[in-house]
C-alpha atoms as a PDB file:
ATOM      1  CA  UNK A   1     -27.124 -17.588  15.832  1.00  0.00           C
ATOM      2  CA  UNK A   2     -23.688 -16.371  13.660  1.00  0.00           C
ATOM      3  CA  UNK A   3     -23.237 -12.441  13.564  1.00  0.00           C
ATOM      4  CA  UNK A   4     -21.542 -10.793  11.328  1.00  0.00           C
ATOM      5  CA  UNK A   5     -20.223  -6.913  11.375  1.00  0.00           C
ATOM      6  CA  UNK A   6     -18.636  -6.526   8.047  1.00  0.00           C
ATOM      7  CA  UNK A   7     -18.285  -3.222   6.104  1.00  0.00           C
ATOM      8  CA  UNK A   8     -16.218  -2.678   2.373  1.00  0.00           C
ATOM      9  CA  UNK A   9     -16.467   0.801   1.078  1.00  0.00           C
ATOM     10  CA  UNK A  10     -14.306   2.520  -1.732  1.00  0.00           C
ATOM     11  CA  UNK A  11     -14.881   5.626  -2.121  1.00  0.00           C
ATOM     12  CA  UNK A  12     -13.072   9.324  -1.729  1.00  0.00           C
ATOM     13  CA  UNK A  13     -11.924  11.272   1.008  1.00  0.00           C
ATOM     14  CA  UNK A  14     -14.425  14.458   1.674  1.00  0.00           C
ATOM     15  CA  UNK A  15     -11.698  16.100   3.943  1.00  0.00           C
ATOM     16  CA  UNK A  16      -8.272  15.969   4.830  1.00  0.00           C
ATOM     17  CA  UNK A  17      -7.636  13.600   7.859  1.00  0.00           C
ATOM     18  CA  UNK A  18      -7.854  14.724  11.497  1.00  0.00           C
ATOM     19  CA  UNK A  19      -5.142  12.852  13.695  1.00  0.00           C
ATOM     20  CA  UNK A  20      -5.626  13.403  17.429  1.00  0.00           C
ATOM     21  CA  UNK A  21      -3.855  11.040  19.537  1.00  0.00           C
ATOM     22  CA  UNK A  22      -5.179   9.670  23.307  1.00  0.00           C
ATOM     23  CA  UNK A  23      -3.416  10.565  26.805  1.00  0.00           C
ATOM     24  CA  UNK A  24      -2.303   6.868  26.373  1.00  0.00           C
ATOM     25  CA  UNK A  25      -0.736   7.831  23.159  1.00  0.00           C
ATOM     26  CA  UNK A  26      -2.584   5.926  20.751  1.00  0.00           C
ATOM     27  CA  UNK A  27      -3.283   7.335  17.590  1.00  0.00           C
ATOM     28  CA  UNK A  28      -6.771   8.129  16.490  1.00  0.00           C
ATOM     29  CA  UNK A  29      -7.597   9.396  12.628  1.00  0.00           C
ATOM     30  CA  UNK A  30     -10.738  10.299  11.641  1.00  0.00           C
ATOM     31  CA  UNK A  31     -12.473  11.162   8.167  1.00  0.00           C
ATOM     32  CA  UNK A  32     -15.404  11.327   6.053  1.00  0.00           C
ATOM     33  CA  UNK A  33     -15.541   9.389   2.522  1.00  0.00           C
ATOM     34  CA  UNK A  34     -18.075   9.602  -0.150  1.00  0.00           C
ATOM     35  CA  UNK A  35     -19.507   6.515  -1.979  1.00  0.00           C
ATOM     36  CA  UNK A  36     -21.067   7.487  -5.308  1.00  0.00           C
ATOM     37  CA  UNK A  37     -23.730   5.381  -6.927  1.00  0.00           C
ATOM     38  CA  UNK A  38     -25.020   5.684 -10.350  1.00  0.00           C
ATOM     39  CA  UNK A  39     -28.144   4.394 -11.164  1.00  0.00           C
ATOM     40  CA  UNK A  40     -30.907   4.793 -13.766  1.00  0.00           C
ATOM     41  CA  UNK A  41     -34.516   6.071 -12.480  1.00  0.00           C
ATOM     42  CA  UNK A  42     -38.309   5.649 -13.921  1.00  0.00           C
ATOM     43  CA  UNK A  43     -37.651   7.535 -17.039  1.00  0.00           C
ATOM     44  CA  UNK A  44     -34.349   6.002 -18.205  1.00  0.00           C
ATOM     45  CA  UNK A  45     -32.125   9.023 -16.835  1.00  0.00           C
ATOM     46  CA  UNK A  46     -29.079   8.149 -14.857  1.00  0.00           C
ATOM     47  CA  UNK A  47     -28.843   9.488 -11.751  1.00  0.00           C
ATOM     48  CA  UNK A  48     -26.220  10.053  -9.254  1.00  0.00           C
ATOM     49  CA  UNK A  49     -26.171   9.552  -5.989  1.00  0.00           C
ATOM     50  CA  UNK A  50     -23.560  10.083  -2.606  1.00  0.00           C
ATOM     51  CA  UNK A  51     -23.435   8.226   0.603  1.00  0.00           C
ATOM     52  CA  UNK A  52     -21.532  10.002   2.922  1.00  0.00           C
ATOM     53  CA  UNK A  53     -19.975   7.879   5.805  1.00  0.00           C
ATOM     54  CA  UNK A  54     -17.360   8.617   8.951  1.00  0.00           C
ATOM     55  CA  UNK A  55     -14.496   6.350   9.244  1.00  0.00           C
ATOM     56  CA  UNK A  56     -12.175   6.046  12.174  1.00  0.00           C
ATOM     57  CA  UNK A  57      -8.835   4.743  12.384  1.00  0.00           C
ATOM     58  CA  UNK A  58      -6.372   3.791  15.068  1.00  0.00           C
ATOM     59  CA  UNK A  59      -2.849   3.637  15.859  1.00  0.00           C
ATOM     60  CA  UNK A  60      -0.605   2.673  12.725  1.00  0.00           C
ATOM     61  CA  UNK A  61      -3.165   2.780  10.693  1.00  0.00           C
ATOM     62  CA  UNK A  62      -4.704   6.160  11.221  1.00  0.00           C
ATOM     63  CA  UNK A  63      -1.058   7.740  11.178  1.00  0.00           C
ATOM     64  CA  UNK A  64      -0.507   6.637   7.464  1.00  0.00           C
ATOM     65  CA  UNK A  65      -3.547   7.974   6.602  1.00  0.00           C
ATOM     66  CA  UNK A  66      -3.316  11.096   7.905  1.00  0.00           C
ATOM     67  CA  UNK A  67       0.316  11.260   6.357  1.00  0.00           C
ATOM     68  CA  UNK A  68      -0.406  10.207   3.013  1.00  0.00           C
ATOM     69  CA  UNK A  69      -4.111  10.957   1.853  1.00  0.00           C
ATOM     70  CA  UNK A  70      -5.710  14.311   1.298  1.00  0.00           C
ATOM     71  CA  UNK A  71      -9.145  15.568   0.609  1.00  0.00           C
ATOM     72  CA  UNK A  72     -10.240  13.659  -2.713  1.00  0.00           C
ATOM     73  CA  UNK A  73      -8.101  10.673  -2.349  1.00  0.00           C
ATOM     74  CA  UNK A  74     -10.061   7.262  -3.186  1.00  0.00           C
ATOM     75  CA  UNK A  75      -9.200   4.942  -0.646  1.00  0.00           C
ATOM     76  CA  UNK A  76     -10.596   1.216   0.000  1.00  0.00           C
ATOM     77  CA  UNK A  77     -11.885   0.591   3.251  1.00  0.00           C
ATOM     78  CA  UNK A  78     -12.960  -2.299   5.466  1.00  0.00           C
ATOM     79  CA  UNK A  79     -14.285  -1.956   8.911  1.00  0.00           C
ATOM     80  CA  UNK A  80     -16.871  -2.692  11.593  1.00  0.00           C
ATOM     81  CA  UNK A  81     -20.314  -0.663  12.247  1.00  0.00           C
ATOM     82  CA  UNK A  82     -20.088   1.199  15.664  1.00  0.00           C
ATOM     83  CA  UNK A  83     -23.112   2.797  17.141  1.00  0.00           C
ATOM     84  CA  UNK A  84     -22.100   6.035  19.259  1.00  0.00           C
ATOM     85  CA  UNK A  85     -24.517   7.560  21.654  1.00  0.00           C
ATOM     86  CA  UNK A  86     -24.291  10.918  23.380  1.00  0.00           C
ATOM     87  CA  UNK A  87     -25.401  13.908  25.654  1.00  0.00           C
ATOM     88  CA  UNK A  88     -25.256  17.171  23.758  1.00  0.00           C
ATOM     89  CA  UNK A  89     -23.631  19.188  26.367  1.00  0.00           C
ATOM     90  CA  UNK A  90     -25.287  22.341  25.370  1.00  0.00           C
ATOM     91  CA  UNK A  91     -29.333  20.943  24.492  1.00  0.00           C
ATOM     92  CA  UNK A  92     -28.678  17.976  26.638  1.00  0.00           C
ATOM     93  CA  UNK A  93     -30.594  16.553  23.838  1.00  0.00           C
ATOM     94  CA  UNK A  94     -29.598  12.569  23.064  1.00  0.00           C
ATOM     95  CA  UNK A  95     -27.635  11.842  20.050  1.00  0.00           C
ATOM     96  CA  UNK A  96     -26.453   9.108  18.085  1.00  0.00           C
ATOM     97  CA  UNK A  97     -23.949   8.771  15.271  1.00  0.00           C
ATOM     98  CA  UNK A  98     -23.094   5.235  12.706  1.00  0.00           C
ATOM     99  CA  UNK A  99     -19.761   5.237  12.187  1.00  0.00           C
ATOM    100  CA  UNK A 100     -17.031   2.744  10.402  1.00  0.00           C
ATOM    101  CA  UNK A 101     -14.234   1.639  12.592  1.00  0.00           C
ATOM    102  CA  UNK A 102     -11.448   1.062   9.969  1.00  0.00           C
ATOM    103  CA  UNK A 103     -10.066  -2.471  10.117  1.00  0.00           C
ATOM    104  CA  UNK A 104      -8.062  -2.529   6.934  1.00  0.00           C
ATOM    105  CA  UNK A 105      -7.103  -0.569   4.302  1.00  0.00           C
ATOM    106  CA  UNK A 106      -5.560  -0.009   0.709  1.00  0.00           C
ATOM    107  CA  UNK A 107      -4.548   3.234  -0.987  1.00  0.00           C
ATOM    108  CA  UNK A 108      -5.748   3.363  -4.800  1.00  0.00           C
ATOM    109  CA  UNK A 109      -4.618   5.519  -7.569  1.00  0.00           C
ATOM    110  CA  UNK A 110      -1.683   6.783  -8.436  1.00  0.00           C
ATOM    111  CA  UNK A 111       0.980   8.321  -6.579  1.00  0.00           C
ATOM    112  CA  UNK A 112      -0.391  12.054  -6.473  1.00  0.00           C
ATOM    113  CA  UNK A 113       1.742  13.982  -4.521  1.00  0.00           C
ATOM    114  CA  UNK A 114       4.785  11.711  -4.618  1.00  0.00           C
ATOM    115  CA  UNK A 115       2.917   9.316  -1.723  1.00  0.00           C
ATOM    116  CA  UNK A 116       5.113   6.715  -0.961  1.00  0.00           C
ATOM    117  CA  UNK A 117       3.491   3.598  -0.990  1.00  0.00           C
ATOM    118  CA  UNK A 118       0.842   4.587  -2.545  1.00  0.00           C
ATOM    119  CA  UNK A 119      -1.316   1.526  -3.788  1.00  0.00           C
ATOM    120  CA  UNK A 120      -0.021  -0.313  -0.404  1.00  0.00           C
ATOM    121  CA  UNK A 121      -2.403  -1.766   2.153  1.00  0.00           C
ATOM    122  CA  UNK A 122      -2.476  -2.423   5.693  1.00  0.00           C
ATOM    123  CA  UNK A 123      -4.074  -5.147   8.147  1.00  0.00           C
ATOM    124  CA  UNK A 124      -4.687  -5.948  11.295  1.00  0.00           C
ATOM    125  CA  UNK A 125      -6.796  -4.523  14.002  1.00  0.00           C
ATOM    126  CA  UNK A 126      -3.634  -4.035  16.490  1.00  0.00           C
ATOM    127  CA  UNK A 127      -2.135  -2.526  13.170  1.00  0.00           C
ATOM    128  CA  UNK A 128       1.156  -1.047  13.654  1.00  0.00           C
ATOM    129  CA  UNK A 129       2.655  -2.920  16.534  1.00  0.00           C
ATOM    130  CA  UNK A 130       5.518  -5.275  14.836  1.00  0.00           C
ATOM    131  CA  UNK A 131       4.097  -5.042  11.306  1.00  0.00           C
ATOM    132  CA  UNK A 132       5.752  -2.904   8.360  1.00  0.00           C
ATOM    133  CA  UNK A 133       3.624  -1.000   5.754  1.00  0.00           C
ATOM    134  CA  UNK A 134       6.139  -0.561   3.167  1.00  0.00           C
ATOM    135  CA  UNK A 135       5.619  -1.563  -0.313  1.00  0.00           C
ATOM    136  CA  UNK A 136       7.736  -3.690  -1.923  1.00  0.00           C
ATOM    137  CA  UNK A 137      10.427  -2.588  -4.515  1.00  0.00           C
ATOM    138  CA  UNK A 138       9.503  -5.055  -6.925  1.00  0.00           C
ATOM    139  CA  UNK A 139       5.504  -6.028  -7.339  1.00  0.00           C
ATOM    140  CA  UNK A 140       5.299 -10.126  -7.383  1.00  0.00           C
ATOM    141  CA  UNK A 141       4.187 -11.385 -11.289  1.00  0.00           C
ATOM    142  CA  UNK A 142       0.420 -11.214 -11.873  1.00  0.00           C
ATOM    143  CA  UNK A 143      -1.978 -13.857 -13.339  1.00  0.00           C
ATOM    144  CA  UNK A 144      -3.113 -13.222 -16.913  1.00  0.00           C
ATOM    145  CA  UNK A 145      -6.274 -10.822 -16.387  1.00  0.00           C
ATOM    146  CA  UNK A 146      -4.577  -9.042 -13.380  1.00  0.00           C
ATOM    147  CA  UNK A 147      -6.058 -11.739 -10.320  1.00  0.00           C
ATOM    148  CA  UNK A 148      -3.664 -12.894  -8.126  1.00  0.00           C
ATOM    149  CA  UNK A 149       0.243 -13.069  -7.751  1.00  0.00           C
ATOM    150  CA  UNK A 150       1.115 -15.867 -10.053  1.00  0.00           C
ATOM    151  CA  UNK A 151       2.866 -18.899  -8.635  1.00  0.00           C
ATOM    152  CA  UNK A 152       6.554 -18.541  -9.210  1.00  0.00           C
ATOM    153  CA  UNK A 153       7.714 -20.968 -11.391  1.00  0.00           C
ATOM    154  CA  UNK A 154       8.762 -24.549 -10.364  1.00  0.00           C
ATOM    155  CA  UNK A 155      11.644 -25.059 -12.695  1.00  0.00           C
ATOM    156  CA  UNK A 156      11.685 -24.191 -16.730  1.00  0.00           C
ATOM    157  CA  UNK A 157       9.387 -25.641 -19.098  1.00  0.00           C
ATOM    158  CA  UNK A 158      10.814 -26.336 -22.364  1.00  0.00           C
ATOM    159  CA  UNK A 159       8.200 -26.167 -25.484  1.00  0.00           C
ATOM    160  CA  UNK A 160       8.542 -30.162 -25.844  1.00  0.00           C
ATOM    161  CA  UNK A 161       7.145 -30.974 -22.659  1.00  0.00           C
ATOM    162  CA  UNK A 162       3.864 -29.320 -23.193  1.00  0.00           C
ATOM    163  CA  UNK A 163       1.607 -32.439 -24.335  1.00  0.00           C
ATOM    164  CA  UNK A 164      -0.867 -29.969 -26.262  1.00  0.00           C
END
């Protein structure tokens, strides 16, 4: 039987990034973000409503997000669901926590607080390593309705070859 561990989330930061980093010297960046949903109930009045979900980011990764977002920042996420289980040291009571391992990522918005790169992404679970998360000067051309990069062009296309 296929699994499948897949999580995308967009949604904004609920506090400013914690960066620890392991004896090892791998980064580690955690953070909370909050999903709104609005939705209408019984009597026709639209409601609002917050999920509220831990990510956790590693090396690369977790260092450009603790340098360039803040508290309130909308960010795109995509992950993995981890399942952490615990001793309370001081009930010794179990305890369990869901969390989001961040896999990728992509800053959205603008460029508050002059973040460079800003609108960027990243990839790659070994993020970091030999890979460069700097956005390029230029943006390649879009497709008409803002999909993806358009092909570059061939060669030019004079009015008269256009059968139509």
């Amino acid at each position: 039987m296929a699994n499948l561990n897949r999580v995308l989330l967009i949604g904004n930061l609920t506090r400013d990034p914690e960066l620890r980093v392991t004896p090892k010297g791998t980064a580690i960046c955690q953070f909370g973000l909050a999903i709104s949903r609005s939705f209408k109930d019984e009597s026709g009045q639209t409601r609002e409503e917050a999920t509220f979900v831990d990510i956790e980011a590693w090396g690369k990764q977790g260092e450009l997000i603790a340098k360039y977002c803040t508290k309130g920042r909308p960010l795109f996420v995509e992950g993995r669901l981890r399942f952490d289980q615990w001793e309370d040291k001081t009930t010794q009571q179990k305890r369990s926590k869901l969390k989001v391992v961040l896999e990728n990522f992509q800053f959205l918005g603008g460029r508050e607080g002059g973040a460079p790169g800003a609108g960027g992404s990243a990839t790659g679970e070994d993020a970091g390593v030999d890979q460069t998360y700097e956005r390029p000067a230029t943006p390649p051309p879009r497709a008409p309705g803002g999909g993806r990069p358009a092909p570059a062009p061939q060669h030019e296309i004079n009015d008269d070859d256009v059968p139509f």
